[in-house]
PDB file of N, CA and C in Angstrom:
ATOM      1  N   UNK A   1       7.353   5.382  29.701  1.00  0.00           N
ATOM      2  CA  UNK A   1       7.981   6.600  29.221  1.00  0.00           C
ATOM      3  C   UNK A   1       6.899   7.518  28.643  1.00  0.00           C
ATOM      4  N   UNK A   2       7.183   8.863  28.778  1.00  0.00           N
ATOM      5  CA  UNK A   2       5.914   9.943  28.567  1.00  0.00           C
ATOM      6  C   UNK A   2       6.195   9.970  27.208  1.00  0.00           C
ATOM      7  N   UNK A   3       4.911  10.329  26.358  1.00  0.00           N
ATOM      8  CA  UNK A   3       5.442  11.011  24.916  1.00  0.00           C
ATOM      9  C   UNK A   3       6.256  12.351  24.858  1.00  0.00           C
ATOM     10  N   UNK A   4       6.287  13.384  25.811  1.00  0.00           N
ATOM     11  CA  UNK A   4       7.181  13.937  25.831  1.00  0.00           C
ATOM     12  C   UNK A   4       8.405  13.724  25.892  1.00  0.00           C
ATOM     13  N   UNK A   5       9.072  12.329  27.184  1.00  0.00           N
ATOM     14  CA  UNK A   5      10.370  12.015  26.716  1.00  0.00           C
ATOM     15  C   UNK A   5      10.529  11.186  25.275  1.00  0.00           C
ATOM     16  N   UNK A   6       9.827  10.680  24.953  1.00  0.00           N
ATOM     17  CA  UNK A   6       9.750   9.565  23.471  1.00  0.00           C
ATOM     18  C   UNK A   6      10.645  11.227  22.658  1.00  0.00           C
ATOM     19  N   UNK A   7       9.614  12.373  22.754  1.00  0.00           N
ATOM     20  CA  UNK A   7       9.778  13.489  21.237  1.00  0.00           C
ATOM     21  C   UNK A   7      11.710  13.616  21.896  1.00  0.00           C
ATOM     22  N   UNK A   8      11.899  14.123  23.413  1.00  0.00           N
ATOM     23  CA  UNK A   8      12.777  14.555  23.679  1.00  0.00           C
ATOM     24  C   UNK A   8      14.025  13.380  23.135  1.00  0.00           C
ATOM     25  N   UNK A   9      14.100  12.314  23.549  1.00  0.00           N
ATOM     26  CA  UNK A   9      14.859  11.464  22.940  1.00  0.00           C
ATOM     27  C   UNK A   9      15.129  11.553  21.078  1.00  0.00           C
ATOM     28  N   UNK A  10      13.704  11.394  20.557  1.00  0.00           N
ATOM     29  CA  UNK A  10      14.420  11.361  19.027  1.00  0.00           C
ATOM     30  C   UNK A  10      15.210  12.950  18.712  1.00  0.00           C
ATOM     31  N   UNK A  11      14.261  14.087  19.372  1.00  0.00           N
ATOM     32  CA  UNK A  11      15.544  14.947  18.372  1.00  0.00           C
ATOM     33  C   UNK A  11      16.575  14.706  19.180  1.00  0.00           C
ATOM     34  N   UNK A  12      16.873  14.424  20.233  1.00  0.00           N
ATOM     35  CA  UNK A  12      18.453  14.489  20.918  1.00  0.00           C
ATOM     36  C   UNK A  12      19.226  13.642  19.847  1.00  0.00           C
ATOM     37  N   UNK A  13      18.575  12.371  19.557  1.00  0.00           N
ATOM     38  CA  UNK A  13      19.067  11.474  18.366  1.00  0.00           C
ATOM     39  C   UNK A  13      19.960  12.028  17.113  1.00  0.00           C
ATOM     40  N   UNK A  14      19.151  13.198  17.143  1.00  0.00           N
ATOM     41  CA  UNK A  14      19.677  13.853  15.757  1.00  0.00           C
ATOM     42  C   UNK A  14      20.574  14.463  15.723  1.00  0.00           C
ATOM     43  N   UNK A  15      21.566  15.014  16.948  1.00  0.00           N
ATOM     44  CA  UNK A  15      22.682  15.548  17.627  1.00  0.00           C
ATOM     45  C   UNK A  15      23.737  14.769  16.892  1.00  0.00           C
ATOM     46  N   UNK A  16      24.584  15.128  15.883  1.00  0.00           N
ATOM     47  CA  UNK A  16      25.285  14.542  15.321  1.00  0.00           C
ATOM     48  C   UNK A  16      26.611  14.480  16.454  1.00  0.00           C
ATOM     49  N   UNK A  17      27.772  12.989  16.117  1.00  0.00           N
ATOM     50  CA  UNK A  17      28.890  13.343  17.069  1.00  0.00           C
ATOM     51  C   UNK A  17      29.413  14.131  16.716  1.00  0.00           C
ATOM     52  N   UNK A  18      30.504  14.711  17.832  1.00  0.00           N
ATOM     53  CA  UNK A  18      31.249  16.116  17.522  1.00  0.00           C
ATOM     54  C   UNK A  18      30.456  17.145  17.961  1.00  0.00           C
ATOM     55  N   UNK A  19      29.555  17.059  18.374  1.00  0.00           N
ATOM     56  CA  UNK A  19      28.397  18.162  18.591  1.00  0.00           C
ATOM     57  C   UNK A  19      27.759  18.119  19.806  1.00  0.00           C
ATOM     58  N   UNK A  20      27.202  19.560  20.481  1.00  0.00           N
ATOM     59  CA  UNK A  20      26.302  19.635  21.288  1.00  0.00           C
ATOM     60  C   UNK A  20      25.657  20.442  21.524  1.00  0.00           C
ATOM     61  N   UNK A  21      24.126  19.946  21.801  1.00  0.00           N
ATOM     62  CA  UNK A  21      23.285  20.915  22.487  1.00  0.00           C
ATOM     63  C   UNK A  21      22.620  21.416  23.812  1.00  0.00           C
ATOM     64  N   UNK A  22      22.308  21.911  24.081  1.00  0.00           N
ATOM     65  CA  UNK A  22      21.685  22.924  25.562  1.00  0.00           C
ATOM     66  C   UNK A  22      20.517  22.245  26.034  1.00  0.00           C
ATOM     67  N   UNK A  23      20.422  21.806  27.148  1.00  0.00           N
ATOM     68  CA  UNK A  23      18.893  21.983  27.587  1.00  0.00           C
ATOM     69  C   UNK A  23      17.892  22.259  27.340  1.00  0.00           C
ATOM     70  N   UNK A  24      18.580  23.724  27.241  1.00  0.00           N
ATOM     71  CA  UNK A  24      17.187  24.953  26.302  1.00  0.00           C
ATOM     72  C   UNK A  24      16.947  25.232  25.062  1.00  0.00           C
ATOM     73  N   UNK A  25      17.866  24.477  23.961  1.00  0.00           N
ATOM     74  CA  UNK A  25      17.448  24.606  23.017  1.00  0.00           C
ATOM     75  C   UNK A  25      16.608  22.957  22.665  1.00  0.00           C
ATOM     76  N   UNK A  26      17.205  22.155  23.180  1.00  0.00           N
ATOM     77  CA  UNK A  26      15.745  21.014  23.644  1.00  0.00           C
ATOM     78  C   UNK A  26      14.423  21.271  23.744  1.00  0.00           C
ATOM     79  N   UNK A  27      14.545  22.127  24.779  1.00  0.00           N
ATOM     80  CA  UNK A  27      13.365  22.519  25.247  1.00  0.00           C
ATOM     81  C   UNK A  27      12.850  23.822  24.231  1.00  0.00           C
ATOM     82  N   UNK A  28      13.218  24.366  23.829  1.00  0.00           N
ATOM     83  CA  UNK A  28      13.049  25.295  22.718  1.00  0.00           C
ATOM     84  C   UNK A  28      12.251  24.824  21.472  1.00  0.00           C
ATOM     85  N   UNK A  29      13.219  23.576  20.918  1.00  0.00           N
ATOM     86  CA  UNK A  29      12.945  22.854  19.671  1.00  0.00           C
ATOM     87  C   UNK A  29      11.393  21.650  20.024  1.00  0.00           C
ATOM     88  N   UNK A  30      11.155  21.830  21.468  1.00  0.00           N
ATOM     89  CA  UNK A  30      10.428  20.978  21.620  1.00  0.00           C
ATOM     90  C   UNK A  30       9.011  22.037  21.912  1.00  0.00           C
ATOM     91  N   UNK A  31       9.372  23.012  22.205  1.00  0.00           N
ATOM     92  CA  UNK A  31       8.242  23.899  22.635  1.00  0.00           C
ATOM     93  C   UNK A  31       8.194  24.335  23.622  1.00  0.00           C
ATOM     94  N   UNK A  32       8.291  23.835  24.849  1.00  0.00           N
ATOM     95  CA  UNK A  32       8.292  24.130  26.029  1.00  0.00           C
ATOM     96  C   UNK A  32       9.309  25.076  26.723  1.00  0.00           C
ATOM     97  N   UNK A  33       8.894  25.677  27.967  1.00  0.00           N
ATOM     98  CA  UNK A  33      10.234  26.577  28.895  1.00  0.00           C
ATOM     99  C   UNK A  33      10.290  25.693  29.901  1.00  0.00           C
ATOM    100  N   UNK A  34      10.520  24.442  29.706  1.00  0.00           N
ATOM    101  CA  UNK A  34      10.576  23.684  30.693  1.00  0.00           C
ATOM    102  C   UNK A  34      12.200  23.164  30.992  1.00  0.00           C
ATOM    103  N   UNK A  35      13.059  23.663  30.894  1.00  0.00           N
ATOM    104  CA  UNK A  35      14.621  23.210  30.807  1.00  0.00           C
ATOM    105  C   UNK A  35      15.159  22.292  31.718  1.00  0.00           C
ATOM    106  N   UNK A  36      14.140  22.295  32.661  1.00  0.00           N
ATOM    107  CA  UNK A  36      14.574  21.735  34.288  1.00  0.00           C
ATOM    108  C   UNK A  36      14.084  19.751  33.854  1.00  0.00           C
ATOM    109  N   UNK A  37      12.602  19.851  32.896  1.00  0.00           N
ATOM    110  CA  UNK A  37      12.532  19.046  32.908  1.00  0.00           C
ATOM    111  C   UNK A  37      12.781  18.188  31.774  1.00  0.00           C
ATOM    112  N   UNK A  38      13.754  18.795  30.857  1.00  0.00           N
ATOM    113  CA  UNK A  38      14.495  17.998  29.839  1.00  0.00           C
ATOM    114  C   UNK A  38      16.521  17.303  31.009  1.00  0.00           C
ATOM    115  N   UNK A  39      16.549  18.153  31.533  1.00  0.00           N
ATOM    116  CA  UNK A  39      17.193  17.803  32.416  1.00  0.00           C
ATOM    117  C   UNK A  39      16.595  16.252  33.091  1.00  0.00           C
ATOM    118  N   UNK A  40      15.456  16.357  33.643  1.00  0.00           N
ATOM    119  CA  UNK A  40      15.221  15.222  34.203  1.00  0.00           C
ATOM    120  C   UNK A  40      14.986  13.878  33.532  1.00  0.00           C
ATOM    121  N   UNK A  41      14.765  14.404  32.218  1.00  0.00           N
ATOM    122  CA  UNK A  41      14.599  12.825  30.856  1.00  0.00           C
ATOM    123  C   UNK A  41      15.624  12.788  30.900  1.00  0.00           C
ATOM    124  N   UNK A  42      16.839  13.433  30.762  1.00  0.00           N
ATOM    125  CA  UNK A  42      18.188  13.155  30.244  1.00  0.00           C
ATOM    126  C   UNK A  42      18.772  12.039  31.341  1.00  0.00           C
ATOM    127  N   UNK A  43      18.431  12.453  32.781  1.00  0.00           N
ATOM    128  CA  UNK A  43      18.916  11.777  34.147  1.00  0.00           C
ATOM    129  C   UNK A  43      18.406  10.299  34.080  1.00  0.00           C
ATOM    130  N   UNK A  44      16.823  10.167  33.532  1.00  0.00           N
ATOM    131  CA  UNK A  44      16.233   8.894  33.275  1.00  0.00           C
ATOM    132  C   UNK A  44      16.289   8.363  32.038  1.00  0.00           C
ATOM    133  N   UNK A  45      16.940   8.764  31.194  1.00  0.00           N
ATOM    134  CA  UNK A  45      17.839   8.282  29.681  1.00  0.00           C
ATOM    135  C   UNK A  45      17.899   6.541  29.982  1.00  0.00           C
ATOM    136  N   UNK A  46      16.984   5.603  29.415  1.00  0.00           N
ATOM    137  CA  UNK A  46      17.156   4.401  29.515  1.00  0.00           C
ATOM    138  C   UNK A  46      17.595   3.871  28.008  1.00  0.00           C
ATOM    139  N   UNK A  47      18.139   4.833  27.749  1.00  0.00           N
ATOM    140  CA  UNK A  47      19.023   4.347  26.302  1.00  0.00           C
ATOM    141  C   UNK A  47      20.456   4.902  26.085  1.00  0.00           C
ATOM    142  N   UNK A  48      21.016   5.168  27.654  1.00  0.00           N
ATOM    143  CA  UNK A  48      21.953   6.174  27.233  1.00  0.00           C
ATOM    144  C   UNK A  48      23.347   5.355  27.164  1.00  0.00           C
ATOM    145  N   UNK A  49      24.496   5.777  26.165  1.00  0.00           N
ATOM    146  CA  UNK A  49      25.462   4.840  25.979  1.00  0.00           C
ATOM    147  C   UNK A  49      26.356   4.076  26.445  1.00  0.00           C
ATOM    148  N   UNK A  50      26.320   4.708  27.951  1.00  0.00           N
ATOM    149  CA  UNK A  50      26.976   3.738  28.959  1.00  0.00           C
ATOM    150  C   UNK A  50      25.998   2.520  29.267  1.00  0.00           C
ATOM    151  N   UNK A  51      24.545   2.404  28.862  1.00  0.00           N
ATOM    152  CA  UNK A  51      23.811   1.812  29.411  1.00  0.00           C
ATOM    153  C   UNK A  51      23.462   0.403  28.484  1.00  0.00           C
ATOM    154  N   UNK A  52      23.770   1.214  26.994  1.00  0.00           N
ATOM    155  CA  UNK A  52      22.675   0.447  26.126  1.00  0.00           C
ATOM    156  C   UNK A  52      23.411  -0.205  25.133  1.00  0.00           C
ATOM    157  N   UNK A  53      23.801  -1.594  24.941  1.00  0.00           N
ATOM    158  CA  UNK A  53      24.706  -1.905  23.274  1.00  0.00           C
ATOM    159  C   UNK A  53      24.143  -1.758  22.079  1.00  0.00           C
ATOM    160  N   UNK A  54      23.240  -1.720  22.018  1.00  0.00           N
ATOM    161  CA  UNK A  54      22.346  -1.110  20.607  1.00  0.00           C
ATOM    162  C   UNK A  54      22.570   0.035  19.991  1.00  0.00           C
ATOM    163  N   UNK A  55      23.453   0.397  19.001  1.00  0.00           N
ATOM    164  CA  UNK A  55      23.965   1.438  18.669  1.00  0.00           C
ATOM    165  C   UNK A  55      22.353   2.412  18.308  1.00  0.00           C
ATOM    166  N   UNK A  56      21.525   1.339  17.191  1.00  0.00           N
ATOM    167  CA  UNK A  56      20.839   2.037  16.788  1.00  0.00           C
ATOM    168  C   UNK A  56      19.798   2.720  17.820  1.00  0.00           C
ATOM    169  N   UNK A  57      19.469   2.236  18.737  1.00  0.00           N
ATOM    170  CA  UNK A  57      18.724   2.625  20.141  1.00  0.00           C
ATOM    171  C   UNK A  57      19.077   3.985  21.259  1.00  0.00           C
ATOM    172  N   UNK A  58      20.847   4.196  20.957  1.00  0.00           N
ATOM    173  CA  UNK A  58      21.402   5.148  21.953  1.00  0.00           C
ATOM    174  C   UNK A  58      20.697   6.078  21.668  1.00  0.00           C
ATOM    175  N   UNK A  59      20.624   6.838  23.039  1.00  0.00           N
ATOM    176  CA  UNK A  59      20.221   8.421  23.173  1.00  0.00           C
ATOM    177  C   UNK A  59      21.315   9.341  23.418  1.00  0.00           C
ATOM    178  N   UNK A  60      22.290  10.116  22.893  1.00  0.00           N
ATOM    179  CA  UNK A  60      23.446  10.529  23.428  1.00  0.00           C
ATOM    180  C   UNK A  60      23.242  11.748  24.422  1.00  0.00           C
ATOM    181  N   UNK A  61      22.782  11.188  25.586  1.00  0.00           N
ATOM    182  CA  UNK A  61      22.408  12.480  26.693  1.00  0.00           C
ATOM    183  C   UNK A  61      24.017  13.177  26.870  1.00  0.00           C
ATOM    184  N   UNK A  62      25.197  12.499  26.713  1.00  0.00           N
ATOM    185  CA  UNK A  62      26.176  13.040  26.842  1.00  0.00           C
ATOM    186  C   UNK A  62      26.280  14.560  25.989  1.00  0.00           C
ATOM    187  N   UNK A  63      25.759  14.755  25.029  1.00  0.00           N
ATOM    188  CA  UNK A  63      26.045  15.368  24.057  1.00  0.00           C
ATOM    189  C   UNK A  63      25.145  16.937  24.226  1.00  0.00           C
ATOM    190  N   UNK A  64      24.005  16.587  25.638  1.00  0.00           N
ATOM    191  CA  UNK A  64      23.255  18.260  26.431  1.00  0.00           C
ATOM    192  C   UNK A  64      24.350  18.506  27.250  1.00  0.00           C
ATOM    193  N   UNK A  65      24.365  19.790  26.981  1.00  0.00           N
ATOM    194  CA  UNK A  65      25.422  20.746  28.680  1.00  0.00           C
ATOM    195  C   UNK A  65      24.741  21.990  28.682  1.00  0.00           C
ATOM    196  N   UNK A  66      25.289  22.404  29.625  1.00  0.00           N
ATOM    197  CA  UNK A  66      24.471  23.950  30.086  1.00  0.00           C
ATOM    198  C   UNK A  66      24.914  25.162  28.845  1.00  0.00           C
ATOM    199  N   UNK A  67      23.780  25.821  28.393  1.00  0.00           N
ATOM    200  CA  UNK A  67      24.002  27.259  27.895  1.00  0.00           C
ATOM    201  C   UNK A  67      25.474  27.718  27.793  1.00  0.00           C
ATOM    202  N   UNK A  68      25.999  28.093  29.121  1.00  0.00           N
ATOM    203  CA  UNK A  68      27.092  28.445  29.429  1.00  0.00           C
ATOM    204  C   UNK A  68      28.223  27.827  28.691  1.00  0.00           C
ATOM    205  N   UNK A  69      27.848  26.456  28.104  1.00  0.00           N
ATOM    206  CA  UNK A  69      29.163  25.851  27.172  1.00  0.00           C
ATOM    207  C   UNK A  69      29.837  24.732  28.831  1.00  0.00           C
ATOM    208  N   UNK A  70      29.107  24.703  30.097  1.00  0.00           N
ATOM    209  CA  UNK A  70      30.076  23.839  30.755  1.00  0.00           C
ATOM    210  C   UNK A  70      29.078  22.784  30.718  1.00  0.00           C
ATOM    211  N   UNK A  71      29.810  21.405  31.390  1.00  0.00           N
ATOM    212  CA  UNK A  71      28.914  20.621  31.230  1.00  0.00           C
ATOM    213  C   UNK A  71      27.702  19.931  31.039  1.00  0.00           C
ATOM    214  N   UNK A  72      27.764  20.871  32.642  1.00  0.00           N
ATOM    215  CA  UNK A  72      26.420  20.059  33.849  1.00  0.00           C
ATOM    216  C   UNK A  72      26.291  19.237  34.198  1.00  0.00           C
ATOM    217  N   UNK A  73      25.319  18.312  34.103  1.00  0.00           N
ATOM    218  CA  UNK A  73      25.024  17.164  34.928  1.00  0.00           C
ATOM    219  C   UNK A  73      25.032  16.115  33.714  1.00  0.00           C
ATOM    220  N   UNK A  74      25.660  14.459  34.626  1.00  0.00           N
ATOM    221  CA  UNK A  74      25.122  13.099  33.875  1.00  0.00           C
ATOM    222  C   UNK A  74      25.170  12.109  34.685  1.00  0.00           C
ATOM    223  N   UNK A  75      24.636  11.147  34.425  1.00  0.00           N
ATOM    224  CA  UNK A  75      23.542   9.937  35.332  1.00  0.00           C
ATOM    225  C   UNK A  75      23.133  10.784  36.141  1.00  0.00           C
ATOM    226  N   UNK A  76      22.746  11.804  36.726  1.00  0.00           N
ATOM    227  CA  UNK A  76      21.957  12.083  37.867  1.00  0.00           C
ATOM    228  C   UNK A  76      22.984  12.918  39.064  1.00  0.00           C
ATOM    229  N   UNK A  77      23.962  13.133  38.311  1.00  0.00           N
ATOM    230  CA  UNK A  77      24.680  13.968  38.955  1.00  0.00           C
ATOM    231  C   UNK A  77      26.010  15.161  38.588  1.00  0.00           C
ATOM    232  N   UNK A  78      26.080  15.808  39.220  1.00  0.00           N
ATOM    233  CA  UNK A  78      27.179  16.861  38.561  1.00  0.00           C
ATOM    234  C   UNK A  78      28.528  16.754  39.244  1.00  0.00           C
ATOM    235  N   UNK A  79      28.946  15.941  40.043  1.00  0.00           N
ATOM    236  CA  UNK A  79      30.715  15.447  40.198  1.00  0.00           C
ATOM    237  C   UNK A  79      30.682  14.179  39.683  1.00  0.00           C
ATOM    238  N   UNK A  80      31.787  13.998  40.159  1.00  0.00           N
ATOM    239  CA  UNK A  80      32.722  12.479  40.191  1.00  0.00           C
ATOM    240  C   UNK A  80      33.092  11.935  39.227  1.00  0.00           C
ATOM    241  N   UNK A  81      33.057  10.629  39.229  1.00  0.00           N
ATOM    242  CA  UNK A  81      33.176   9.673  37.955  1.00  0.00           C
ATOM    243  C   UNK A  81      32.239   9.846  37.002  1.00  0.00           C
ATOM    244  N   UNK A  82      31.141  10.187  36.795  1.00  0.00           N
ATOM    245  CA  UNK A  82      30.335  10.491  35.676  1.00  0.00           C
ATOM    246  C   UNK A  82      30.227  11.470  35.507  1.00  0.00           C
ATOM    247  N   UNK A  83      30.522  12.457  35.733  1.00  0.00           N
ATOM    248  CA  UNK A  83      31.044  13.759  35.176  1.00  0.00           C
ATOM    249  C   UNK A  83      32.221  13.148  34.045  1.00  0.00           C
ATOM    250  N   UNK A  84      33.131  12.760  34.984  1.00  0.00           N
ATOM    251  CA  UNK A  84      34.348  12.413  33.758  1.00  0.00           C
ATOM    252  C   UNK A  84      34.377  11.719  32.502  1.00  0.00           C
ATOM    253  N   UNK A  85      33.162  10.805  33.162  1.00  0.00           N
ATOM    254  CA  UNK A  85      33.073   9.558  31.771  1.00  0.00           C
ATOM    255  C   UNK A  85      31.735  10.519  30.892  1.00  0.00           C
ATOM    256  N   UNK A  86      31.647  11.614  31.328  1.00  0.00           N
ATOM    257  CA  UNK A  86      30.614  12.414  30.347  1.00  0.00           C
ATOM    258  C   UNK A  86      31.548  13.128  29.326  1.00  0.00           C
ATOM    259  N   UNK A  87      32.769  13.825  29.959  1.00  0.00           N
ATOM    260  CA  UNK A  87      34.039  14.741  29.786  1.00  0.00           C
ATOM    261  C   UNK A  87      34.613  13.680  28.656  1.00  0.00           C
ATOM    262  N   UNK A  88      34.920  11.984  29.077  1.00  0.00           N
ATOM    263  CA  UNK A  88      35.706  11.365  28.042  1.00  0.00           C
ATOM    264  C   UNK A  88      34.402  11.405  26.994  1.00  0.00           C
ATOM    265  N   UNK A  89      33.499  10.520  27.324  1.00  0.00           N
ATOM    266  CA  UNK A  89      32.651  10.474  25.694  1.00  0.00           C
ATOM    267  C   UNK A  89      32.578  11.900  24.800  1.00  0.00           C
ATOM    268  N   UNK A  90      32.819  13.199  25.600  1.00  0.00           N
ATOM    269  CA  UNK A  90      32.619  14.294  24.094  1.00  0.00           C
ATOM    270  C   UNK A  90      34.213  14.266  23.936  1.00  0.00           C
ATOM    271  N   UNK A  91      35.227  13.843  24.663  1.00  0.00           N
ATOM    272  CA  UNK A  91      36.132  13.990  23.632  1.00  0.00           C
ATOM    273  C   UNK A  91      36.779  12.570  23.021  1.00  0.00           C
ATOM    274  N   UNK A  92      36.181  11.620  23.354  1.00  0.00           N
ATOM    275  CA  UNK A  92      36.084  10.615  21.802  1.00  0.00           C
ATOM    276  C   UNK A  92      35.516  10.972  21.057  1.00  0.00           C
ATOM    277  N   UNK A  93      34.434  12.028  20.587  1.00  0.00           N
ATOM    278  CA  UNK A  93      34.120  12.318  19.655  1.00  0.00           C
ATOM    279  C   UNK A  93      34.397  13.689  19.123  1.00  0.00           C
ATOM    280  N   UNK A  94      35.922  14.289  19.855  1.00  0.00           N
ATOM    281  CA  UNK A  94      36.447  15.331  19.244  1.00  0.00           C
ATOM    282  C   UNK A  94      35.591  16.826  19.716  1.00  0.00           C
ATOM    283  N   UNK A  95      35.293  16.593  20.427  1.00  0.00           N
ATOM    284  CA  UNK A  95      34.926  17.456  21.181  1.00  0.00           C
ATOM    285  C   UNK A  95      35.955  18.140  22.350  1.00  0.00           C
ATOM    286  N   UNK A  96      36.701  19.480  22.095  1.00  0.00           N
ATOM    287  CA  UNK A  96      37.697  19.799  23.332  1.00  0.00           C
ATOM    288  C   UNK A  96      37.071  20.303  24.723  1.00  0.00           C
ATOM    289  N   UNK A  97      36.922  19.543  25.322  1.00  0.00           N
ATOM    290  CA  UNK A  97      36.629  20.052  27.094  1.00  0.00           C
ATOM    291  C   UNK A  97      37.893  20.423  27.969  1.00  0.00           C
ATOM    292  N   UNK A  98      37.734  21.479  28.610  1.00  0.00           N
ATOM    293  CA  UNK A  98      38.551  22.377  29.369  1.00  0.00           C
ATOM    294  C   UNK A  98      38.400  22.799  30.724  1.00  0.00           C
ATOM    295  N   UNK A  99      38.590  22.654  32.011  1.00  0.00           N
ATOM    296  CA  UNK A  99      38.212  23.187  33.225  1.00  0.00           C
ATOM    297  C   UNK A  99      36.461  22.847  33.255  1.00  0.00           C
ATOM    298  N   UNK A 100      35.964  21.375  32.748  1.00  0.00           N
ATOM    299  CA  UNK A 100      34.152  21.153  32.656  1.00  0.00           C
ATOM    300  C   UNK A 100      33.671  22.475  31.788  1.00  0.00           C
ATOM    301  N   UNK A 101      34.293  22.707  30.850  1.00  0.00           N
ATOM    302  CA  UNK A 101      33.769  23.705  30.031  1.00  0.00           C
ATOM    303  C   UNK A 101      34.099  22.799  28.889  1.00  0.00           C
ATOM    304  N   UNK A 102      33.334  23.558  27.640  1.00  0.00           N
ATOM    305  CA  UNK A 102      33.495  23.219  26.170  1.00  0.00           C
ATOM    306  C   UNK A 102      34.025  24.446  25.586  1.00  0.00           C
ATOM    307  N   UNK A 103      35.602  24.225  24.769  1.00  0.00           N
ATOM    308  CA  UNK A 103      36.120  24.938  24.210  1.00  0.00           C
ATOM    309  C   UNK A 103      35.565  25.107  22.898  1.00  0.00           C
ATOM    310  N   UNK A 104      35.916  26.402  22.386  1.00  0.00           N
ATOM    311  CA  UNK A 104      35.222  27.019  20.930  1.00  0.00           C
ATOM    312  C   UNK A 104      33.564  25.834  21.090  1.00  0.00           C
ATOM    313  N   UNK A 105      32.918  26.194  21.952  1.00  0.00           N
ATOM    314  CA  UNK A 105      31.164  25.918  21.941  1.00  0.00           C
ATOM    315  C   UNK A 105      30.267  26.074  21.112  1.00  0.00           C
ATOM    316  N   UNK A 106      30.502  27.540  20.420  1.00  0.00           N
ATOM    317  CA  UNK A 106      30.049  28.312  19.719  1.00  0.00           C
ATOM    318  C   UNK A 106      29.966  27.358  18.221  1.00  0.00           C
ATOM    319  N   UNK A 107      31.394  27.089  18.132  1.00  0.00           N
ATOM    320  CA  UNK A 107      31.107  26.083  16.704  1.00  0.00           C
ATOM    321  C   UNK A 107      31.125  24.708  16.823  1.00  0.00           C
ATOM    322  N   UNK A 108      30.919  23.999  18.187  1.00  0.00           N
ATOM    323  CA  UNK A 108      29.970  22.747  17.802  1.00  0.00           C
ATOM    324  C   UNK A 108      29.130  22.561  18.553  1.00  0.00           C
ATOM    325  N   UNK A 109      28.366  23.350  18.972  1.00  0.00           N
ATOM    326  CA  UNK A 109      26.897  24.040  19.093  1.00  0.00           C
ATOM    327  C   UNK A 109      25.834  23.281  17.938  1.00  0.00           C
ATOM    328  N   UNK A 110      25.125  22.651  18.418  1.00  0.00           N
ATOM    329  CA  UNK A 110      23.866  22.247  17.438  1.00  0.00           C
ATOM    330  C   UNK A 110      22.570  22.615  17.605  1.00  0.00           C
ATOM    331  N   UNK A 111      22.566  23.584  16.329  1.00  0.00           N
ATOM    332  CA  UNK A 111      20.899  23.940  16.449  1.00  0.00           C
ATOM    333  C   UNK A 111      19.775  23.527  15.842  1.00  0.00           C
ATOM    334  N   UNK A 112      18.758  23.072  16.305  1.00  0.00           N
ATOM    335  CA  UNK A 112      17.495  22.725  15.172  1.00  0.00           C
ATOM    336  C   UNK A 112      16.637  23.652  14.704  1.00  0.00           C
TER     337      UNK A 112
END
């Protein structure tokens, strides 16, 4: 794993539940205009919660979606079944998703 994904993983860490952040503010908080390739750590997430029983270890990649407030992509893709099981994990944590959008975004939006 690069030290860039190591930094990208801990602040994602800090993404409280109920909450989410952007790509680009990842990539923002990390320095870079690289959005495409916080996207691609998120896809290779070897801590991510479908994956990992170690609470203290998870990375909640569920918890990046696009700018726009809609999803985007998880495990490595943007339909199907993991789309959905991306859709259920933000709303076990009270998060309202709508048409692969995030309702009222604006206020659980997390910024660093």
């Amino acid at each position: 794993m690069t030290p860039f994904a190591q930094k990208t993983y801990a602040l994602l860490k800090t993404v409280p539940r109920g909450r989410v952040t952007t790509y680009k503010a990842l990539a923002d908080a990390l320095g870079t205009r690289s959005y495409r390739a916080i996207g691609q750590i998120m896809r290779t997430n070897p801590y991510a919660f479908t994956a990992c029983s170690e609470r203290n270890r998870r990375v909640p990649c569920h918890r990046v979606v696009a700018s726009d407030g809609t999803i985007g992509g998880f495990m490595g893709t943007v339909r199907g079944l993991a789309i959905q099981k991306k859709i259920d994990l933000l709303r076990q944590e009270g998060v309202i998703v709508q048409d692969r959008r995030i309702v009222n975004f604006k206020n659980v939006l997390y910024s660093f």
